[in-house]
Protein backbone atom coordinates (compact mmCIF):
# COMPACT_ATOMS: atom_id res chain seq x y z
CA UNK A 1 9.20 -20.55 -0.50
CA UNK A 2 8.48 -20.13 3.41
CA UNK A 3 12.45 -20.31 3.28
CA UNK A 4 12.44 -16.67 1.29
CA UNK A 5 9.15 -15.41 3.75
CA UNK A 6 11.62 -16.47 6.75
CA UNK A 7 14.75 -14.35 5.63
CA UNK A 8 12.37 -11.44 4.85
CA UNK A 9 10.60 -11.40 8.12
CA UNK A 10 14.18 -11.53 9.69
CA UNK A 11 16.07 -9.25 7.46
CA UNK A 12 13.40 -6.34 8.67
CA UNK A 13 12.90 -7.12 11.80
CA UNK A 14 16.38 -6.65 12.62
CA UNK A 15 17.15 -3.89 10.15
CA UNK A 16 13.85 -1.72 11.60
CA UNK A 17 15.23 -2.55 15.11
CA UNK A 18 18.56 -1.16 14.48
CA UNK A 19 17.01 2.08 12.88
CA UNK A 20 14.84 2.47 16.07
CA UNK A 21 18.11 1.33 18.67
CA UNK A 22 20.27 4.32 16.78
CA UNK A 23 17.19 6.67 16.50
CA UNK A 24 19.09 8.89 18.84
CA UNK A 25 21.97 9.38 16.47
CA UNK A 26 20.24 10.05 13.09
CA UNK A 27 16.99 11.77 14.55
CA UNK A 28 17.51 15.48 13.36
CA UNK A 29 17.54 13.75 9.82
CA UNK A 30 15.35 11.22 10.44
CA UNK A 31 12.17 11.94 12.57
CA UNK A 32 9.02 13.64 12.05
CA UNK A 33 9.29 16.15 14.35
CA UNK A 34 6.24 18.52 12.54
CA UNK A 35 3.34 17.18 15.16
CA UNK A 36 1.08 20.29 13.33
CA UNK A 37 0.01 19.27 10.14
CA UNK A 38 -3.39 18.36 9.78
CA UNK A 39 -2.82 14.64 8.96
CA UNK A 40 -0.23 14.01 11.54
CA UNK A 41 -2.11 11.61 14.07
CA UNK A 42 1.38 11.05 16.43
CA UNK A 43 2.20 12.51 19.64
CA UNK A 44 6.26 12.76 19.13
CA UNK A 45 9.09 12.65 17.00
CA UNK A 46 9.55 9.37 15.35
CA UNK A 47 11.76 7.87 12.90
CA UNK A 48 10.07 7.89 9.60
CA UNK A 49 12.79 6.02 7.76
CA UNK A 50 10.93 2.29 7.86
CA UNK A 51 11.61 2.03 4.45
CA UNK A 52 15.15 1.07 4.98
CA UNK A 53 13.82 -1.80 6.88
CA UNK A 54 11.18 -2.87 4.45
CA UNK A 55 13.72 -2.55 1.33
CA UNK A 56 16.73 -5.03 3.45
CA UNK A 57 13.98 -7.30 4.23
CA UNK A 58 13.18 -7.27 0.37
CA UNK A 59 16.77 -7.31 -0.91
CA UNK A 60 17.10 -10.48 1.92
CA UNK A 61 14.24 -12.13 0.08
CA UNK A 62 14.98 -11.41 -3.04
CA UNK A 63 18.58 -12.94 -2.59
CA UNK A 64 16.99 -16.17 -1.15
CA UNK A 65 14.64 -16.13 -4.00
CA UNK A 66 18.19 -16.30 -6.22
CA UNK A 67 19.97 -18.50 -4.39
CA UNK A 68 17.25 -21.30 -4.23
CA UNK A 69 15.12 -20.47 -7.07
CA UNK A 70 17.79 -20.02 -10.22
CA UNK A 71 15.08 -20.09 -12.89
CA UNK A 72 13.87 -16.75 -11.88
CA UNK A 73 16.82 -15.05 -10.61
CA UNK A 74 17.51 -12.52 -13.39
CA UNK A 75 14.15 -11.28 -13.39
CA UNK A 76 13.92 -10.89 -9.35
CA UNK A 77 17.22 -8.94 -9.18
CA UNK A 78 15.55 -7.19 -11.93
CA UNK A 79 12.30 -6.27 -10.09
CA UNK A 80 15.14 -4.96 -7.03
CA UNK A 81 16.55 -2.62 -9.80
CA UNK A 82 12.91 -1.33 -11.05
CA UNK A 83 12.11 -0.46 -7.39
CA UNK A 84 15.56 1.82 -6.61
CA UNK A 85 13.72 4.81 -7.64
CA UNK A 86 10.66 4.63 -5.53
CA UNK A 87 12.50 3.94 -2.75
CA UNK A 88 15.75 6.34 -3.29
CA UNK A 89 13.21 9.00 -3.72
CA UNK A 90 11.17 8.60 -1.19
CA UNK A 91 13.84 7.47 1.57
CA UNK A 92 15.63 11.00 0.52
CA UNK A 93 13.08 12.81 1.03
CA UNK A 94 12.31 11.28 4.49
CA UNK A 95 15.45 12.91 4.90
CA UNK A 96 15.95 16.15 3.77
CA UNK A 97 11.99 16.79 3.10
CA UNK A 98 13.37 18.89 0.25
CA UNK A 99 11.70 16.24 -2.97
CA UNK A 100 8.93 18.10 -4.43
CA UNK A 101 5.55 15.89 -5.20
CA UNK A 102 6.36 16.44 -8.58
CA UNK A 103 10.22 14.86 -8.53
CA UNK A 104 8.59 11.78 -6.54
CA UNK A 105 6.14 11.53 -8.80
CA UNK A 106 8.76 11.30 -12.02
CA UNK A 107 10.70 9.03 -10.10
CA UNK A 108 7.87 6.68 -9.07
CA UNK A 109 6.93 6.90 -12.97
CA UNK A 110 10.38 5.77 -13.53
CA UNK A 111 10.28 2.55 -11.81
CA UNK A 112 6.84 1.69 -13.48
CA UNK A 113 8.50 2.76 -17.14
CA UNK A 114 11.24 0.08 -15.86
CA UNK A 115 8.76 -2.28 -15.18
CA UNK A 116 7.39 -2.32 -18.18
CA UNK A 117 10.96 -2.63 -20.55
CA UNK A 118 12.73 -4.92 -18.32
CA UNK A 119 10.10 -7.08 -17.37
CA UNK A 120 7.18 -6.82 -19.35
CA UNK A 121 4.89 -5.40 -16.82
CA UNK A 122 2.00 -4.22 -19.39
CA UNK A 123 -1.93 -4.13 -18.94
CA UNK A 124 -2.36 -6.32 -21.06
CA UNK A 125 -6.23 -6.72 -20.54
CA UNK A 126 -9.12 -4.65 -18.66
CA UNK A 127 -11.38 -7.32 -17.55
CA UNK A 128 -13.94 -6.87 -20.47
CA UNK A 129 -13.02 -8.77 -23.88
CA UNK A 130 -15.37 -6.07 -25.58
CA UNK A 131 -13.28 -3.08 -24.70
CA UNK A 132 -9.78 -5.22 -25.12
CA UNK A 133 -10.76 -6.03 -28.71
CA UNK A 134 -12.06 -2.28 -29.31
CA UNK A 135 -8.59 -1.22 -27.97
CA UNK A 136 -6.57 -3.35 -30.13
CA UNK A 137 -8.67 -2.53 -33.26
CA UNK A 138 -7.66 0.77 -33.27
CA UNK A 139 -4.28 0.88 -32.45
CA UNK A 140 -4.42 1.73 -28.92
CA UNK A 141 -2.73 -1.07 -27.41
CA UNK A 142 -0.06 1.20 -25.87
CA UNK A 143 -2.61 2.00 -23.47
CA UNK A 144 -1.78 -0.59 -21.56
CA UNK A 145 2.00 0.74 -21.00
CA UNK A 146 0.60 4.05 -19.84
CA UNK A 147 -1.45 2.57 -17.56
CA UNK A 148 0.96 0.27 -16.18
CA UNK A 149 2.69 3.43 -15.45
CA UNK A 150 -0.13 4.89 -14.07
CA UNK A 151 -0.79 1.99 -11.94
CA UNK A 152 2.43 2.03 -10.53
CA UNK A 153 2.52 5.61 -9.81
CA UNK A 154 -0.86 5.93 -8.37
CA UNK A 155 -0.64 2.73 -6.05
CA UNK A 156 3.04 4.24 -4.74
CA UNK A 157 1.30 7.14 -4.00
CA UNK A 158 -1.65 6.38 -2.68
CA UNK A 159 0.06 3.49 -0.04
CA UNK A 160 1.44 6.62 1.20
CA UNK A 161 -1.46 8.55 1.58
CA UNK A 162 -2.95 5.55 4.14
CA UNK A 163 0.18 5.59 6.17
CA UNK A 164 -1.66 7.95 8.62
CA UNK A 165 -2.12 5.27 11.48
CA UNK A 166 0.36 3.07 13.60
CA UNK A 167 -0.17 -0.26 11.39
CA UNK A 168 -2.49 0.72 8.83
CA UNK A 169 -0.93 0.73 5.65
CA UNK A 170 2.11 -2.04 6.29
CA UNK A 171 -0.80 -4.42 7.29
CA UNK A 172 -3.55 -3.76 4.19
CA UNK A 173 0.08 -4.58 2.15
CA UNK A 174 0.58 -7.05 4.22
CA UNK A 175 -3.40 -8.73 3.28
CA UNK A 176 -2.12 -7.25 -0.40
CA UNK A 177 0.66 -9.52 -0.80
CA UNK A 178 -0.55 -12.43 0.95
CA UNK A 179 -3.29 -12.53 -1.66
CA UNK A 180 -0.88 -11.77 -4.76
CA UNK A 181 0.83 -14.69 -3.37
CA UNK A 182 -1.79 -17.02 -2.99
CA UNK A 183 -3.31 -16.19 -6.81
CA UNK A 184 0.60 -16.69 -8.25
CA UNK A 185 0.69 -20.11 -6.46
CA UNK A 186 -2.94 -20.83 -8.06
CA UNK A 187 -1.59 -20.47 -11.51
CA UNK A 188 2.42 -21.90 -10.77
CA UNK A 189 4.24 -18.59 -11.17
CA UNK A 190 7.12 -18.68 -9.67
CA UNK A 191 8.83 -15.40 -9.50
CA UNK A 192 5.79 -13.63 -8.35
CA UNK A 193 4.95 -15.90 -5.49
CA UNK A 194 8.69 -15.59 -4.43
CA UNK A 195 8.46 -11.65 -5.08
CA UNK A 196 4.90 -11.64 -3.08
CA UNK A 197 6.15 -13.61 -0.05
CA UNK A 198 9.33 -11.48 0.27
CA UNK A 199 7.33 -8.15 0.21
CA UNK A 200 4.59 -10.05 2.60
CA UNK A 201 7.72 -10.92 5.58
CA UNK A 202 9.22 -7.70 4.90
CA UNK A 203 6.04 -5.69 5.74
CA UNK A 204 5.67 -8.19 8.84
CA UNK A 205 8.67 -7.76 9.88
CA UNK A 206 8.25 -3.74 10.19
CA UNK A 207 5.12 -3.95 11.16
CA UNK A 208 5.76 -6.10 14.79
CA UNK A 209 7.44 -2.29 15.70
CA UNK A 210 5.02 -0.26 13.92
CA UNK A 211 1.99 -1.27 15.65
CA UNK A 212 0.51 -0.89 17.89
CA UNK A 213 3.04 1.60 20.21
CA UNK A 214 4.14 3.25 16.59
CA UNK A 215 7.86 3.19 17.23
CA UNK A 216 8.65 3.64 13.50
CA UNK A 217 6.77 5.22 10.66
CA UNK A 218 7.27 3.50 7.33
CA UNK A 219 7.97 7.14 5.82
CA UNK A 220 7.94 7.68 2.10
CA UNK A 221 10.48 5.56 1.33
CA UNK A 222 8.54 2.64 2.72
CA UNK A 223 5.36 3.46 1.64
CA UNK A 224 6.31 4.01 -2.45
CA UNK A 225 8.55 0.80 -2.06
CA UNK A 226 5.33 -1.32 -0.86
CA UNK A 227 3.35 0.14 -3.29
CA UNK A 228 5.26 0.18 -6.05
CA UNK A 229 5.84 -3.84 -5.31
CA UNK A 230 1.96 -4.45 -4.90
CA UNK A 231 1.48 -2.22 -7.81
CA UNK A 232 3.61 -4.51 -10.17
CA UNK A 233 3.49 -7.95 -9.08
CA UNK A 234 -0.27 -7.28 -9.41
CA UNK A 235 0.42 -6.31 -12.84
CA UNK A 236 2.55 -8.90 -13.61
CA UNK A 237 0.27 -12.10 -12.35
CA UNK A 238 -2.25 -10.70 -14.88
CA UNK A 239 0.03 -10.06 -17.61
CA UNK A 240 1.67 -12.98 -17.40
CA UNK A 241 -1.55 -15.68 -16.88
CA UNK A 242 -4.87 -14.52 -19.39
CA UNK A 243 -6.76 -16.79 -16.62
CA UNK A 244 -6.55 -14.05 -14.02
CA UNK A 245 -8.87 -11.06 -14.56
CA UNK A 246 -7.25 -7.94 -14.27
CA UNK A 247 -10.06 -6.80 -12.02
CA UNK A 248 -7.95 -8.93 -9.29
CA UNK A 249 -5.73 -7.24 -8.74
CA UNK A 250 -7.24 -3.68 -8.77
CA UNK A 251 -9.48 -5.36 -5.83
CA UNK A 252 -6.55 -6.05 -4.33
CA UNK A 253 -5.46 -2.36 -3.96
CA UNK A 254 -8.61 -0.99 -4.27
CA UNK A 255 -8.82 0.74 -0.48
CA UNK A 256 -5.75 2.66 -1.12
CA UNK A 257 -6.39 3.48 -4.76
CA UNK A 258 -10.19 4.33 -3.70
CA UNK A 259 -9.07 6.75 -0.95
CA UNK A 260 -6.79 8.30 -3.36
CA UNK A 261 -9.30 8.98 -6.26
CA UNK A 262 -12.22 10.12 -3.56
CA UNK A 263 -9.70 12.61 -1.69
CA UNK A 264 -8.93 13.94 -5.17
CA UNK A 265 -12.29 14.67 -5.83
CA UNK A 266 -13.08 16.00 -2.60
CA UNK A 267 -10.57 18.56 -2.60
CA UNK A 268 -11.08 20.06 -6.11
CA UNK A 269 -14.45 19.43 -6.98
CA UNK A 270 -16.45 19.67 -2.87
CA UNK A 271 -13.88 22.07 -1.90
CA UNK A 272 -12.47 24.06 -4.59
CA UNK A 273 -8.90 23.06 -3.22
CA UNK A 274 -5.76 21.57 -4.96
CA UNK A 275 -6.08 18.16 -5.49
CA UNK A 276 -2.60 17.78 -3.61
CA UNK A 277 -3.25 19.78 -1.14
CA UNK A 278 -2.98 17.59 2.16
CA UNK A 279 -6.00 17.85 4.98
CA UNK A 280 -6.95 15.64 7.88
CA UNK A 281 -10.19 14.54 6.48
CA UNK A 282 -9.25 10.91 5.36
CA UNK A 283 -11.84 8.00 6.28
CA UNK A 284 -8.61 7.02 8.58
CA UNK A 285 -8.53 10.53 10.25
CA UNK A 286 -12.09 10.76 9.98
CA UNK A 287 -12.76 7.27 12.15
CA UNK A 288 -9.77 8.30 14.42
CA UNK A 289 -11.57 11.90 15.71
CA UNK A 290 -14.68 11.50 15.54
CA UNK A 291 -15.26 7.62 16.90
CA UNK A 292 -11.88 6.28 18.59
CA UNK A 293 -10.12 9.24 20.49
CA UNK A 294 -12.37 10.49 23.25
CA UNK A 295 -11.46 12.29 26.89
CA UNK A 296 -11.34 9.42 29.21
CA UNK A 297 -9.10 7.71 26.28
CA UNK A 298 -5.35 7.03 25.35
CA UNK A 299 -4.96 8.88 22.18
CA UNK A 300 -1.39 6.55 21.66
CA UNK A 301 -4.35 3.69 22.03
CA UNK A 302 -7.11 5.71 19.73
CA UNK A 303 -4.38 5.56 16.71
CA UNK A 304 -3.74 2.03 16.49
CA UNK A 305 -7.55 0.61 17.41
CA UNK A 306 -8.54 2.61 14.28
CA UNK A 307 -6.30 0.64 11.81
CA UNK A 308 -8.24 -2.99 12.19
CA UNK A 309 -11.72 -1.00 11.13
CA UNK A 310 -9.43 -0.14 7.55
CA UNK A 311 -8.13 -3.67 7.42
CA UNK A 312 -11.40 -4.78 7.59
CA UNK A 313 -12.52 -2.45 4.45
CA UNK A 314 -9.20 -3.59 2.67
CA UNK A 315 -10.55 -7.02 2.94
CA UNK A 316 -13.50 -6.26 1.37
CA UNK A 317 -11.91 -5.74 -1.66
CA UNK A 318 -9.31 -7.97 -1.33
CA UNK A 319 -11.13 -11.61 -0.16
CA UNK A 320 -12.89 -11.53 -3.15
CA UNK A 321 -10.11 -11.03 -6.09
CA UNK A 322 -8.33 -14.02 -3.95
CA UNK A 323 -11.56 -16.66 -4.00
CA UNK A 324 -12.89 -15.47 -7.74
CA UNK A 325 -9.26 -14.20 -9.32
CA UNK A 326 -10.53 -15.77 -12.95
CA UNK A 327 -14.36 -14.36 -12.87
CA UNK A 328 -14.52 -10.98 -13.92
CA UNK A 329 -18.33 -10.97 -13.63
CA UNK A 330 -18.20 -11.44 -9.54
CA UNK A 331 -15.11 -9.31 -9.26
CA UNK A 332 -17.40 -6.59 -10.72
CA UNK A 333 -20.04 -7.01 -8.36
CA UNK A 334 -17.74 -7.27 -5.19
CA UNK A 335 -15.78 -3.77 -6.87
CA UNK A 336 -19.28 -2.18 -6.92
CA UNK A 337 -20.12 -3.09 -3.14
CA UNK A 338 -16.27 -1.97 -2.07
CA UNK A 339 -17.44 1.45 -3.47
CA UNK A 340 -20.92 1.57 -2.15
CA UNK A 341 -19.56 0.22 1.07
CA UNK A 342 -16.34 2.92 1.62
CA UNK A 343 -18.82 5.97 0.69
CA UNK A 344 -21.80 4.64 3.02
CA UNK A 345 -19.32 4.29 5.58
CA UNK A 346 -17.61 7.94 4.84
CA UNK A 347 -20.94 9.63 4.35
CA UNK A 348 -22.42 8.07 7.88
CA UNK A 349 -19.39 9.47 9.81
CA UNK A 350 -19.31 12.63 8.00
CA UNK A 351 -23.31 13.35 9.09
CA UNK A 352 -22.51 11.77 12.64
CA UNK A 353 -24.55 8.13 11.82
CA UNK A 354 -21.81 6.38 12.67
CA UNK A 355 -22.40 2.44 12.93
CA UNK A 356 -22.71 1.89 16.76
CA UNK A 357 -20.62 -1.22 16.11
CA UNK A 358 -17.36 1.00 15.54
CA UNK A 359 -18.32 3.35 19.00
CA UNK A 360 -19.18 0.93 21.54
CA UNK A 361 -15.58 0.97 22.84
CA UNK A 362 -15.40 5.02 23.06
CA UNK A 363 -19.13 4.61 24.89
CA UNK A 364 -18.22 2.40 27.17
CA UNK A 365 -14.91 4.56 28.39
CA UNK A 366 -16.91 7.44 29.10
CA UNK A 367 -19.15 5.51 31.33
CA UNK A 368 -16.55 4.49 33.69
């Protein structure tokens, strides 16, 4: 196993090195040169095509998985082919930025529909044996392949939506898969572990360029390949083992998926605005203005100290589903304080009450 985290971290490390060393070649394709939009937090262009690091450090792992794990080496070189889409789509439209929302979106709903028929990726359970027998009394147990679907798609999408700071999102999927990891290895499955540890020294090995200096942005293509792997494997564990509550792993992804669902609100029900629609009024964007960047400060410096006040929230969710993975009642609780916690914290910035906790550092520049 540390053999298949080892060729991961490697594979991506290198492969993310050589898209930053030929940056100047590929550039007009590759970089986000649009510095204007209201959720861009970078000072210049930058390649945004990460995700061709994070999928070779995958495909590395995977391989390893193969070679020294035969009993599940159909079904990981089948997870490689259910994530193609997602990251086809996404890395092509890191490229052209011609992929409307709504062709990513199919595409994303492809890999989860090939989840589900070539591995079995189904919600099979919602945490509460009440509502699971009401479902399967009458007849709605397809539910649980639209919402695997849904899962997928949503997760994908909303990993992107976080990738708004150097580090940010690569290390909440880093936490992400450490934990899937750690739950898989509770309950002997195999494939996922392998799977989990591959997508866990992938994301590492992106992230050493990522953060804090932010020479590479994990793009779409990265972002909708991590989250379509988080997205599924968390699916899988659950589907696979009736001991783990499916509330586990929707802890697990519960910043991103959180952030998603609130911003969709915001926008069409506070604001009147399309819920797609993008803005620069994200609890990331929101920590980064109005507590880190200030005028005696670096605002290269600002972007990456706001990412370990996020990885801290992420862990709120996520510590939990790893310690109580087969309690639904205490994974309830701790998904109730995640919520209360993440809107607290929103509404407090919002209304300048910000805890004094996350401003000290800003304070204590403009006293010099």
């Amino acid at each position: 196993m540390i053999l298949i985290l080892l060729v991961s971290f490697v594979g991506a490390l290198l492969a993310t090195l050589g898209v930053i060393a030929s940056a100047h070649r590929h550039a007009h394709l590759s970089s986000d040169h649009d510095l204007s939009g209201p959720q861009k937090m970078h000072l210049e262009a930058v390649p945004r095509i990460g995700g061709v690091g994070i999928f070779t450090g995958m495909l590395l792992g995977v391989g390893t998985a193969a070679w020294t794990l035969p009993a599940v080496a159909r079904p990981a070189l089948l997870f490689v082919a259910c994530m193609l889409p997602a990251f086809l789509s996404g890395l092509w439209e890191d490229i052209t930025k011609s992929i409307s929302p709504r062709r990513r979106m199919v595409a994303l709903a492809l890999s989860g529909v090939l989840g589900v028929v070539l591995l079995d990726g189904v919600i099979l359970r919602t945490g509460y044996v009440p509502l699971d027998h009401l479902l399967l009394a009458n007849g709605l147990a397809w539910t649980g392949v639209a919402g695997a679907v849904f899962g997928v798609t949503g997760v994908s999408n909303s990993v992107n939506i976080i990738d708004g700071m150097n580090g940010l999102a690569s290390m909440c999927v880093a936490l992400m898969a450490c934990a899937l990891a750690w739950i898989a290895w509770q309950v002997h499955d195999v494939l996922v572990c392998a799977l989990a540890l591959a997508a866990l020294g992938a994301t590492l090995g992106f992230f050493v360029w990522n953060f804090p200096r932010g020479k590479v942005f994990l793009g779409d293509g990265g972002a909708y390949t991590l989250g379509f792997v988080v997205a599924e494997l968390g699916i899988l564990v659950s589907a696979r083992h009736p001991d783990v509550s499916m509330l586990a792993p929707l802890l697990i992804i519960v910043y991103p998926f959180f952030e998603t669902l609130f911003s969709m609100y915001r926008r069409k029900v506070l604001q009147g605005r399309s819920m797609t629609q993008p803005d620069g009024i994200h609890l990331h964007t929101l920590i980064y203005r109005r507590l880190r960047r200030h005028p005696a400060g670096d605002a290269r410096q600002a972007n990456s100290s706001t990412s370990p006040f996020l990885w801290l929230l992420a862990a709120v969710g996520i510590a939990p589903a790893a310690i109580w993975w087969n309690d639904s009642r205490i994974l309830t609780v701790a998904l109730l304080v995640f919520i209360t916690t993440y809107l607290t914290l929103y509404w407090r910035i919002v209304h300048f009450r910000s805890p004094r906790w996350m401003t000290v550092k800003a304070r204590r520049a403009r006293s010099r």
